[in-house]
Protein backbone atom coordinates (compact mmCIF):
# COMPACT_ATOMS: atom_id res chain seq x y z
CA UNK A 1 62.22 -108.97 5.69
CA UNK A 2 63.72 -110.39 2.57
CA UNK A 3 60.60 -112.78 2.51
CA UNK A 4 58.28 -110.40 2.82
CA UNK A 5 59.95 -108.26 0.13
CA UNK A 6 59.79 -111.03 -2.07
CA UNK A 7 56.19 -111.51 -1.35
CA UNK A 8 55.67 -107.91 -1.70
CA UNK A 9 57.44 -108.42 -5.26
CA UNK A 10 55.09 -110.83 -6.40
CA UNK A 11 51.92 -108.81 -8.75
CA UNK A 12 49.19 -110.60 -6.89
CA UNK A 13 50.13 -109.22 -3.63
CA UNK A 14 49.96 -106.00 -4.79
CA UNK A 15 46.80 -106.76 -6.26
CA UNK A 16 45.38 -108.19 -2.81
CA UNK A 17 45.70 -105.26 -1.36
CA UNK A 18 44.67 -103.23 -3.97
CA UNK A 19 41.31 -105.18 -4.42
CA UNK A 20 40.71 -105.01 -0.63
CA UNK A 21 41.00 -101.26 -0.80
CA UNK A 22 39.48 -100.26 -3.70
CA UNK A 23 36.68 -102.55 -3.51
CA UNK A 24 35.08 -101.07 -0.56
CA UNK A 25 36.13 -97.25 -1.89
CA UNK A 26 34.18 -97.86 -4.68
CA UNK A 27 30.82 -99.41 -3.15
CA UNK A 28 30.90 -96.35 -0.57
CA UNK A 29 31.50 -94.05 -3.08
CA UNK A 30 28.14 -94.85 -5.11
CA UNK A 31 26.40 -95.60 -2.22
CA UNK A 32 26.86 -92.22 -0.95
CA UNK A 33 26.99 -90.32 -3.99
CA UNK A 34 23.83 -92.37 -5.77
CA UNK A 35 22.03 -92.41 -1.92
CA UNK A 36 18.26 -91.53 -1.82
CA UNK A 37 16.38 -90.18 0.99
CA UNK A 38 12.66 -90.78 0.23
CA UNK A 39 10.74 -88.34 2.42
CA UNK A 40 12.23 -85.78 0.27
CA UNK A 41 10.59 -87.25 -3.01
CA UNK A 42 6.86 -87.40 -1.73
CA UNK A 43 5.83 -84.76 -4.20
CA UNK A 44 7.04 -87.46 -6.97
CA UNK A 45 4.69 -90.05 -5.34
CA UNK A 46 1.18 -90.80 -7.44
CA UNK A 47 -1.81 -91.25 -6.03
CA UNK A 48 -5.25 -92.13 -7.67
CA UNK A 49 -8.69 -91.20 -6.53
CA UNK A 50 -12.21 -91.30 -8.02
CA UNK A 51 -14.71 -89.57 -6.45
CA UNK A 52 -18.05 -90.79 -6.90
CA UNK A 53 -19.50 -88.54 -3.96
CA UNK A 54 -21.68 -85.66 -6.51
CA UNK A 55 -22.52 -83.48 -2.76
CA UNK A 56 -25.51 -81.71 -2.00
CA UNK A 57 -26.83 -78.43 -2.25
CA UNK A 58 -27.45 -76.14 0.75
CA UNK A 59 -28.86 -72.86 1.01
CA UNK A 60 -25.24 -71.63 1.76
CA UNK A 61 -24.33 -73.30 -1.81
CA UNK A 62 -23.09 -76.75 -3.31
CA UNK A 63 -20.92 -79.02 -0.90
CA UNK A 64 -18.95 -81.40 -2.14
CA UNK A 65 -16.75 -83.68 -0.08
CA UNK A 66 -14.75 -84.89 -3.19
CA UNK A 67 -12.67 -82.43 -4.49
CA UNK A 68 -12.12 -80.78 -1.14
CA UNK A 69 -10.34 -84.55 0.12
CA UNK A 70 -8.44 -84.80 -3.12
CA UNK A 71 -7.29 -80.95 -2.16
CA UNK A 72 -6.71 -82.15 1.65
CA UNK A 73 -4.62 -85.15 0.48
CA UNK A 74 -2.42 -82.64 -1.85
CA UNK A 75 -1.98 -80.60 0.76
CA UNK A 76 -0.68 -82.89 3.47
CA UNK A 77 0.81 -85.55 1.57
CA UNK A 78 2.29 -83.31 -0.69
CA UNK A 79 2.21 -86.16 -3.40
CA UNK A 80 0.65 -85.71 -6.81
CA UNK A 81 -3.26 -86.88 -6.52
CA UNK A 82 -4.41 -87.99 -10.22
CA UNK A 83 -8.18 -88.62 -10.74
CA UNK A 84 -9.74 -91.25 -12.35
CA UNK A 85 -13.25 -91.82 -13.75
CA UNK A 86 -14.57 -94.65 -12.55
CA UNK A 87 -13.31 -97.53 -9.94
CA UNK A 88 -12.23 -100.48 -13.00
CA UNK A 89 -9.41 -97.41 -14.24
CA UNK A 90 -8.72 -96.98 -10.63
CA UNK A 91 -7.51 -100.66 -9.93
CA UNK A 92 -6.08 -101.26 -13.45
CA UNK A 93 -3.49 -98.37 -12.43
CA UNK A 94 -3.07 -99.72 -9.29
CA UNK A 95 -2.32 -103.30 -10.97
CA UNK A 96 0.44 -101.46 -13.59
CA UNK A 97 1.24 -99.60 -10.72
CA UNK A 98 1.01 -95.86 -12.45
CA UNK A 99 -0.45 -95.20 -8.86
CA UNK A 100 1.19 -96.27 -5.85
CA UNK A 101 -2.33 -96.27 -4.01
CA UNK A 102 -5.95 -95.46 -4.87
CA UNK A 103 -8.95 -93.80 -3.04
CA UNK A 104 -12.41 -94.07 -3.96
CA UNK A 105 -14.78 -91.81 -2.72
CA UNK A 106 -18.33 -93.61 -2.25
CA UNK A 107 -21.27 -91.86 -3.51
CA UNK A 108 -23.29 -89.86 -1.52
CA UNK A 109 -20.87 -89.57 1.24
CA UNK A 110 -21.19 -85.83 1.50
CA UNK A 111 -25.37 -86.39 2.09
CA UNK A 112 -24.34 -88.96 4.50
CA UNK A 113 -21.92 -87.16 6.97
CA UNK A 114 -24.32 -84.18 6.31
CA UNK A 115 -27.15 -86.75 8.14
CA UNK A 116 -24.92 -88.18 10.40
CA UNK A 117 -24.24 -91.62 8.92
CA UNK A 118 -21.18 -93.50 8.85
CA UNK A 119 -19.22 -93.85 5.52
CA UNK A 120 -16.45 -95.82 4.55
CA UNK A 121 -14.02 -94.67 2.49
CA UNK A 122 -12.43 -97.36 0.73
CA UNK A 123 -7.97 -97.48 -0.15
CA UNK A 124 -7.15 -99.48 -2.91
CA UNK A 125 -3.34 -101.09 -2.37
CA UNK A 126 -1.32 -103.85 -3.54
CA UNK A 127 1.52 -105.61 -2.17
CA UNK A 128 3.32 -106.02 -5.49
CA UNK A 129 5.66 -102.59 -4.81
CA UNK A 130 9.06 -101.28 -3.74
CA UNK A 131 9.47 -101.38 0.12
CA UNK A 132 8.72 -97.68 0.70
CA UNK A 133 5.20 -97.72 -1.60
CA UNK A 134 4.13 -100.40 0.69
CA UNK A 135 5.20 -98.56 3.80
CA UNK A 136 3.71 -95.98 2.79
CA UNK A 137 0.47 -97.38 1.55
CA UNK A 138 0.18 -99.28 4.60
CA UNK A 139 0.56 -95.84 6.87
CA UNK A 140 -1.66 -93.95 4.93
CA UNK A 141 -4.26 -96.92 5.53
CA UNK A 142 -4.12 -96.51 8.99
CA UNK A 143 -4.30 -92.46 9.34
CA UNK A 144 -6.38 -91.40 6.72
CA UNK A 145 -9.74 -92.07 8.18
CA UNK A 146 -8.49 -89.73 11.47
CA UNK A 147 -7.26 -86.88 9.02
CA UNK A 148 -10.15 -86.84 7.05
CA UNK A 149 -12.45 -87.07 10.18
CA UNK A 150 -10.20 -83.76 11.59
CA UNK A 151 -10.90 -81.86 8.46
CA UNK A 152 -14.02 -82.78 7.76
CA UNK A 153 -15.60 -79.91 10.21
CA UNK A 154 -14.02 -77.54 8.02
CA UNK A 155 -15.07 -79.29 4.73
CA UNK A 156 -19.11 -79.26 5.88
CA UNK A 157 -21.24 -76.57 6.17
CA UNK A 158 -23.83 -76.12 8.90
CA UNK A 159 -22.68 -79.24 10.94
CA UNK A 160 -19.76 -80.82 12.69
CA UNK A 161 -19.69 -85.10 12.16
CA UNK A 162 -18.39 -87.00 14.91
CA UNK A 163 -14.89 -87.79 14.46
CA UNK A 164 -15.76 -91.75 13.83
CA UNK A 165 -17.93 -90.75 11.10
CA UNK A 166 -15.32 -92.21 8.69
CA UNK A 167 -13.62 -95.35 8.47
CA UNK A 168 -11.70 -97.06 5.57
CA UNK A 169 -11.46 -99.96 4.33
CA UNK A 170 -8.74 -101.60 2.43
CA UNK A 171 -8.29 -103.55 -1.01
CA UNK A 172 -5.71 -104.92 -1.91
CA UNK A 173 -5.52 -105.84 -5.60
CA UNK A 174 -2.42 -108.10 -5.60
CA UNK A 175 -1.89 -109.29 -1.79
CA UNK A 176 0.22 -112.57 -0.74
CA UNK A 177 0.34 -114.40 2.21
CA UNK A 178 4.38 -114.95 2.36
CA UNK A 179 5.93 -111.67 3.43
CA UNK A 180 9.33 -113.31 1.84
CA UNK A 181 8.12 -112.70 -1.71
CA UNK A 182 8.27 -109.12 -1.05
CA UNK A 183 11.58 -109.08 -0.43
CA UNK A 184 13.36 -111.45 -3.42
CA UNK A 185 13.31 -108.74 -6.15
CA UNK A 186 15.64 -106.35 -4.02
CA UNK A 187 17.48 -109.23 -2.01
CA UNK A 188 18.46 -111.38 -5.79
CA UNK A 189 19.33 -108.00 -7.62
CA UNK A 190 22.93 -107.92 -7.01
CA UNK A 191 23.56 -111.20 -6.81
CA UNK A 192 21.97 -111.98 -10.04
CA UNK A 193 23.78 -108.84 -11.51
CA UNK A 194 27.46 -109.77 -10.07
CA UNK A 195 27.00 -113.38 -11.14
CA UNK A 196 26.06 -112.51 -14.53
CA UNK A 197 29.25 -109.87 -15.01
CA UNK A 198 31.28 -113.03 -13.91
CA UNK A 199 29.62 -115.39 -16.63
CA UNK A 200 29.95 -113.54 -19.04
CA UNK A 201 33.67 -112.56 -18.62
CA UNK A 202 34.77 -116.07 -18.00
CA UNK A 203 32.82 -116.74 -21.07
CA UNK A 204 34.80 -113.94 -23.06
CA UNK A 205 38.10 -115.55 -21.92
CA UNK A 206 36.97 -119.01 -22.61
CA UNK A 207 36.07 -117.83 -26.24
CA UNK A 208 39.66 -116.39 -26.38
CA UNK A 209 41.43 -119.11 -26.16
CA UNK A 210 38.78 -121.35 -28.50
CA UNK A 211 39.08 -118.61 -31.01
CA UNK A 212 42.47 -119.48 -31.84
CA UNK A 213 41.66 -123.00 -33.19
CA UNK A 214 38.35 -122.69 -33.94
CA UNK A 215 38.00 -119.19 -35.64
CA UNK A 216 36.83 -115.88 -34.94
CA UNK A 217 32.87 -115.97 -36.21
CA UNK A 218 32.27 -120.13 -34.83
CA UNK A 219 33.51 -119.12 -31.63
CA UNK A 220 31.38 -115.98 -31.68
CA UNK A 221 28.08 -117.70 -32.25
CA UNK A 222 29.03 -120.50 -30.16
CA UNK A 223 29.73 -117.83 -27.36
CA UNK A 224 25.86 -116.76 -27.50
CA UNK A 225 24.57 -120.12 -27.95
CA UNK A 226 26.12 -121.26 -24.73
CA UNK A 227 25.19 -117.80 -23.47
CA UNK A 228 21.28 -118.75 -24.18
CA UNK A 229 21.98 -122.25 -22.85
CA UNK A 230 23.43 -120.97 -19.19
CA UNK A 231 20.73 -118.65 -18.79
CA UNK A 232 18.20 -121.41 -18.84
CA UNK A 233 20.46 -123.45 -16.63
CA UNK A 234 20.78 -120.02 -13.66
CA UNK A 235 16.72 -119.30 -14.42
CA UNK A 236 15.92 -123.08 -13.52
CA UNK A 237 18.29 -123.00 -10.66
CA UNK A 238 16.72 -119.81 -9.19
CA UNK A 239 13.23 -120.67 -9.94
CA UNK A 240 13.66 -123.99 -8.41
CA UNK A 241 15.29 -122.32 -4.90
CA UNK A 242 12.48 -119.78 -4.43
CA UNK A 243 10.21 -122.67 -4.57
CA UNK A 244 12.32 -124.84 -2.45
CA UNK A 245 13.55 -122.54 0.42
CA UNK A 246 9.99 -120.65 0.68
CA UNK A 247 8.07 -124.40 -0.27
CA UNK A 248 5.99 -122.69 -1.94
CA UNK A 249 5.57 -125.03 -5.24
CA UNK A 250 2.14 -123.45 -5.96
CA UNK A 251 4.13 -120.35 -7.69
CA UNK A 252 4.28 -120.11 -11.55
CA UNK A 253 7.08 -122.16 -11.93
CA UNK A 254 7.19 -122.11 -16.17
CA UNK A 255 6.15 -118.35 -15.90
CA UNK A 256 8.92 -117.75 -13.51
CA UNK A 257 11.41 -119.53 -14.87
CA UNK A 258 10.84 -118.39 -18.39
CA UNK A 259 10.91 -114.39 -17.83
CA UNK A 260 14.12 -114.90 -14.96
CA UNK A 261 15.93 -117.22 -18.53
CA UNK A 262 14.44 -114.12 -20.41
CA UNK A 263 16.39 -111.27 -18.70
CA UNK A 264 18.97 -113.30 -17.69
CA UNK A 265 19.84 -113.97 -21.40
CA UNK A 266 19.83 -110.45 -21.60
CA UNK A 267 21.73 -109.37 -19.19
CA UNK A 268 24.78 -111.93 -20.77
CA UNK A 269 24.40 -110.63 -23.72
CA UNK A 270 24.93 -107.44 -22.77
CA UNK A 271 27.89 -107.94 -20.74
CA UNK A 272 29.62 -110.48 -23.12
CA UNK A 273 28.72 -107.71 -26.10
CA UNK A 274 30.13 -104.82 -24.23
CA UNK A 275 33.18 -106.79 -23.64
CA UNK A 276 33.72 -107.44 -27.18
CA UNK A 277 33.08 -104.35 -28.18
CA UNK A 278 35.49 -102.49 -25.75
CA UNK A 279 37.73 -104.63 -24.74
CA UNK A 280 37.95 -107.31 -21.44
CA UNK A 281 39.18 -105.06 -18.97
CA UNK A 282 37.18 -101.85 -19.63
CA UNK A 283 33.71 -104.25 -20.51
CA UNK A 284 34.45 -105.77 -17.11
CA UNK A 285 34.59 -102.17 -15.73
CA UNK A 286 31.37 -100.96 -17.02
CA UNK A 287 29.74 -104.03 -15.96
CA UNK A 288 30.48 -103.53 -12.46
CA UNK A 289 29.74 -99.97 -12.90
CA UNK A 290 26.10 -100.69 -14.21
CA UNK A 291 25.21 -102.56 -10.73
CA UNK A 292 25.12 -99.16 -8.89
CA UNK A 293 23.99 -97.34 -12.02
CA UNK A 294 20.74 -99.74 -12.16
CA UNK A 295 20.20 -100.20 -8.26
CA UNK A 296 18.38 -96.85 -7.47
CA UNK A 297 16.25 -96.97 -10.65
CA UNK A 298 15.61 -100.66 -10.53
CA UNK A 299 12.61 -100.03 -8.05
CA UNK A 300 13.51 -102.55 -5.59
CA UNK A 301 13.29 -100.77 -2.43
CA UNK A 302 11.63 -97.17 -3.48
CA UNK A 303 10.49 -96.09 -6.65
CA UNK A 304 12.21 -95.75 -9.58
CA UNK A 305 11.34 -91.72 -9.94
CA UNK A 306 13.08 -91.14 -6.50
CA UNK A 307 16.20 -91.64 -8.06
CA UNK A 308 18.77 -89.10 -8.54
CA UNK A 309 18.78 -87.22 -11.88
CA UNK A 310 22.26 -88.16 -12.34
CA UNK A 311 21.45 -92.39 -13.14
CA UNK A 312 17.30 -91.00 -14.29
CA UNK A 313 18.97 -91.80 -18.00
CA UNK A 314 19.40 -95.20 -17.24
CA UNK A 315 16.00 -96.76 -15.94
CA UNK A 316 14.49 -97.60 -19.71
CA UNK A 317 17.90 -99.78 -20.48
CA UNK A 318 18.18 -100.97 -16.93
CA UNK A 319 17.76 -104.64 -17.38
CA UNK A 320 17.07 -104.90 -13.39
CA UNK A 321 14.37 -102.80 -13.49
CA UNK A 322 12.32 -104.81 -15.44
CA UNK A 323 14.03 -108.08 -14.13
CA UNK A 324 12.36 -106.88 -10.67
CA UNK A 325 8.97 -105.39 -11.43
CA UNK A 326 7.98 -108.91 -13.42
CA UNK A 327 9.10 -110.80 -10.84
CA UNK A 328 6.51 -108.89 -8.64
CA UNK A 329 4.11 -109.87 -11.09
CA UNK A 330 5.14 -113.08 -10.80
CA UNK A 331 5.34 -113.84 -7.48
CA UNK A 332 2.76 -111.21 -5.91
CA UNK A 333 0.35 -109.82 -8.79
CA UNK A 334 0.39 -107.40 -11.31
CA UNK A 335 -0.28 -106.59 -15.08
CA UNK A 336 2.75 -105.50 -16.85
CA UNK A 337 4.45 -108.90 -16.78
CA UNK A 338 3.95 -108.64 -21.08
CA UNK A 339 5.48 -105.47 -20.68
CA UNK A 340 8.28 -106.18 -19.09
CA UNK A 341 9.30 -109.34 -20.58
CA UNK A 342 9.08 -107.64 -24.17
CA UNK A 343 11.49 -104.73 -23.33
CA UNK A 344 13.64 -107.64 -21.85
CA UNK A 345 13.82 -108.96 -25.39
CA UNK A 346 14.53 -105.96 -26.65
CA UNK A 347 17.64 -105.49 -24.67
CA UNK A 348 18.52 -109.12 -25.27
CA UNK A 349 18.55 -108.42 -29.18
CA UNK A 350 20.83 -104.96 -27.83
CA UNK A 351 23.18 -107.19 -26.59
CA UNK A 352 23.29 -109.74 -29.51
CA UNK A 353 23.73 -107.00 -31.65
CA UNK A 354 27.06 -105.87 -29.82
CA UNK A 355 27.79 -109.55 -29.31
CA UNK A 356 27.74 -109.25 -33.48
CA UNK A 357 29.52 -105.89 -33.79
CA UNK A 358 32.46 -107.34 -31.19
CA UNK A 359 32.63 -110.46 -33.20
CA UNK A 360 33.01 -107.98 -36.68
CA UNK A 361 35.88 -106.13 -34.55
CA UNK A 362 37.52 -109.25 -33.37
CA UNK A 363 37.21 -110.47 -36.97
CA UNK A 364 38.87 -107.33 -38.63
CA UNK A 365 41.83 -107.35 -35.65
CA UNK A 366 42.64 -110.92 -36.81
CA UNK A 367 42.63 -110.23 -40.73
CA UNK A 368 45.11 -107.29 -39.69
CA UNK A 369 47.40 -109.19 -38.02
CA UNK A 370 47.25 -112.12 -40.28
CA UNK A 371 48.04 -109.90 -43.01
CA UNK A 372 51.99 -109.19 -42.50
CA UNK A 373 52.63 -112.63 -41.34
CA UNK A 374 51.28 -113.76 -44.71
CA UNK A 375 53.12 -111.43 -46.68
CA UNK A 376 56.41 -111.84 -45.07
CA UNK A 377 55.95 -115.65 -45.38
């Protein structure tokens, strides 16, 4: 017993067990609080149509397939069906995802069904989403032609279409072949995030100890320098394993590789600033903190709106949210890649800024303290 009071004694004991406590308390305690059940966010989904279909007139009035779908979908969906003008808008939002999914109505359909011919409705999709959109893209592929070919007796007038009147086809606008690039963005985020909160802390205590020979505003600057310079070294070491454990070397390696060095300068920055600014134990802290903060608005496996209102705030200074979406672009297809790498840069010059202000308050702590030991000398 004496031995194990002695070990009991000792500070990291008690910290073992604390860490193998807490640790888990906290990860349940944001994964429950922060949790996110998606069927009950449909309404925040976006879908685009454009109905080219201008109907017919009857002698019981003007029919229009069109706007009575676009109702239909509303209705049973329950997601919020935005129109578009013309089929070039219609993939473009598709592309910057606005939409999660597009229909286009063809023209003349409601003439056609009214005659008897088949039409094809046509979904436009892409690949390049969160793991629910393309779920739930890839469903609504496969039932809308059968809901729209139930309703459809109630939508015409003076006839009832067979119920294989409509098919639909599907397009998608940014489609890959390797299923696994789908799932990088969500399965790197919190690796990418923890190994960064690590850097840049063992970078805050390595400047520590160099600031005492080598001065306060050297070591400061040297401390984002070598921040810049193991970025590139973790973007080249990431690009170069998605290529190597998919072998898949036909990927935009520079692209890749220079938006992953991009946000992961970024996300240094930020960490190494916040600790200077607050303090090592408390920037640590809120480092961790911001992983579960940024997961359910980073997009990675449902869309950013579904996330609770409590961490909403967070999503346009969420460096994993845009670290994500561009690497969708990169990987899959997409056309906000610019986008996203410029508010990357703007968080990167956020966290060099608080790299600067922590260096100012390290600067001022050491003129303070210098000062009695230079007048009692």
């Amino acid at each position: 017993m004496s031995a194990f009071r002695a070990l009991m004694a000792q500070r990291e004991a008690r910290a073992a067990l604390a860490v193998w406590t807490l640790v888990p308390t906290v990860f349940l305690f944001f994964a429950l609080t922060l949790a996110v059940d998606p069927t009950a966010h449909l309404d925040r989904i976006r879908l685009g149509v454009t109905s080219l279909d201008q109907g017919v007139v009857t002698p019981e009035g003007q029919v229009a397939i069109g706007p009575r779908l676009v109702e239909a979908l509303h209705a049973q969906l329950g997601a919020e069906v935005v129109p578009y003008p013309t089929e070039g808008d219609l993939r473009e939002a598709v592309l910057a995802r606005d939409v999660a999914g597009a229909i286009v109505v063809p023209a003349g359909m409601t003439q056609d069904l009214q005659a008897g011919r088949p039409v094809e409705v046509r979904l436009i999709r892409s690949d390049a989403n969160d793991v629910f959109t393309n779920a739930l893209t890839t469903n609504l592929a496969t039932q809308l032609a059968s809901n729209i070919n139930t309703a459809l007796p109630a939508m015409l007038r003076g006839g009832s279409p067979a119920p294989t009147l409509v098919s639909v086809g599907v397009e998608s606008v940014a489609a890959t072949t390797d299923f696994r690039f789908v799932t990088v963005p969500a399965t790197i985020l919190l690796p990418v995030w923890m190994a960064s909160v690590a850097f840049g802390a063992l970078l805050a205590r390595a400047g520590d100890r160099a600031r005492q020979t080598a001065g306060v505003a050297p070591t400061g600057l040297a401390e984002m320098a070598y921040a810049l310079l193991g970025a590139a070294v973790a973007a080249a070491a990431v690009t170069s394993s998605i290529a190597a454990f998919t072998w898949r070397w036909d990927i935009d390696l520079a692209g890749l590789f220079g938006f992953l060095w991009l946000g992961l300068t970024a996300i240094a920055l930020l960490v190494l600033g916040t600790i200077r600014v607050v303090g090592f134990e408390l920037g640590v802290l809120l480092g961790v903190a911001a992983s579960f903060v940024q997961q359910p608005v980073s997009g990675a496996t449902f869309p950013s709106s579904f996330a609770p209102d409590a961490v909403r705030w967070a999503e346009p200074v969420a460096p994993l949210r845009y670290i994500v979406e561009g690497l969708r672009n990169l990987l899959i297809g997409g056309s906000t890649t610019s986008d996203m790498a410029a508010a990357l840069a703007a968080l990167a010059a956020a966290g060099a800024l608080l790299v600067v202000v922590g260096i100012m308050r390290l600067w001022l702590a050491s003129g303070r303290r210098s000062a009695p030991a230079a007048a009692s000398a």
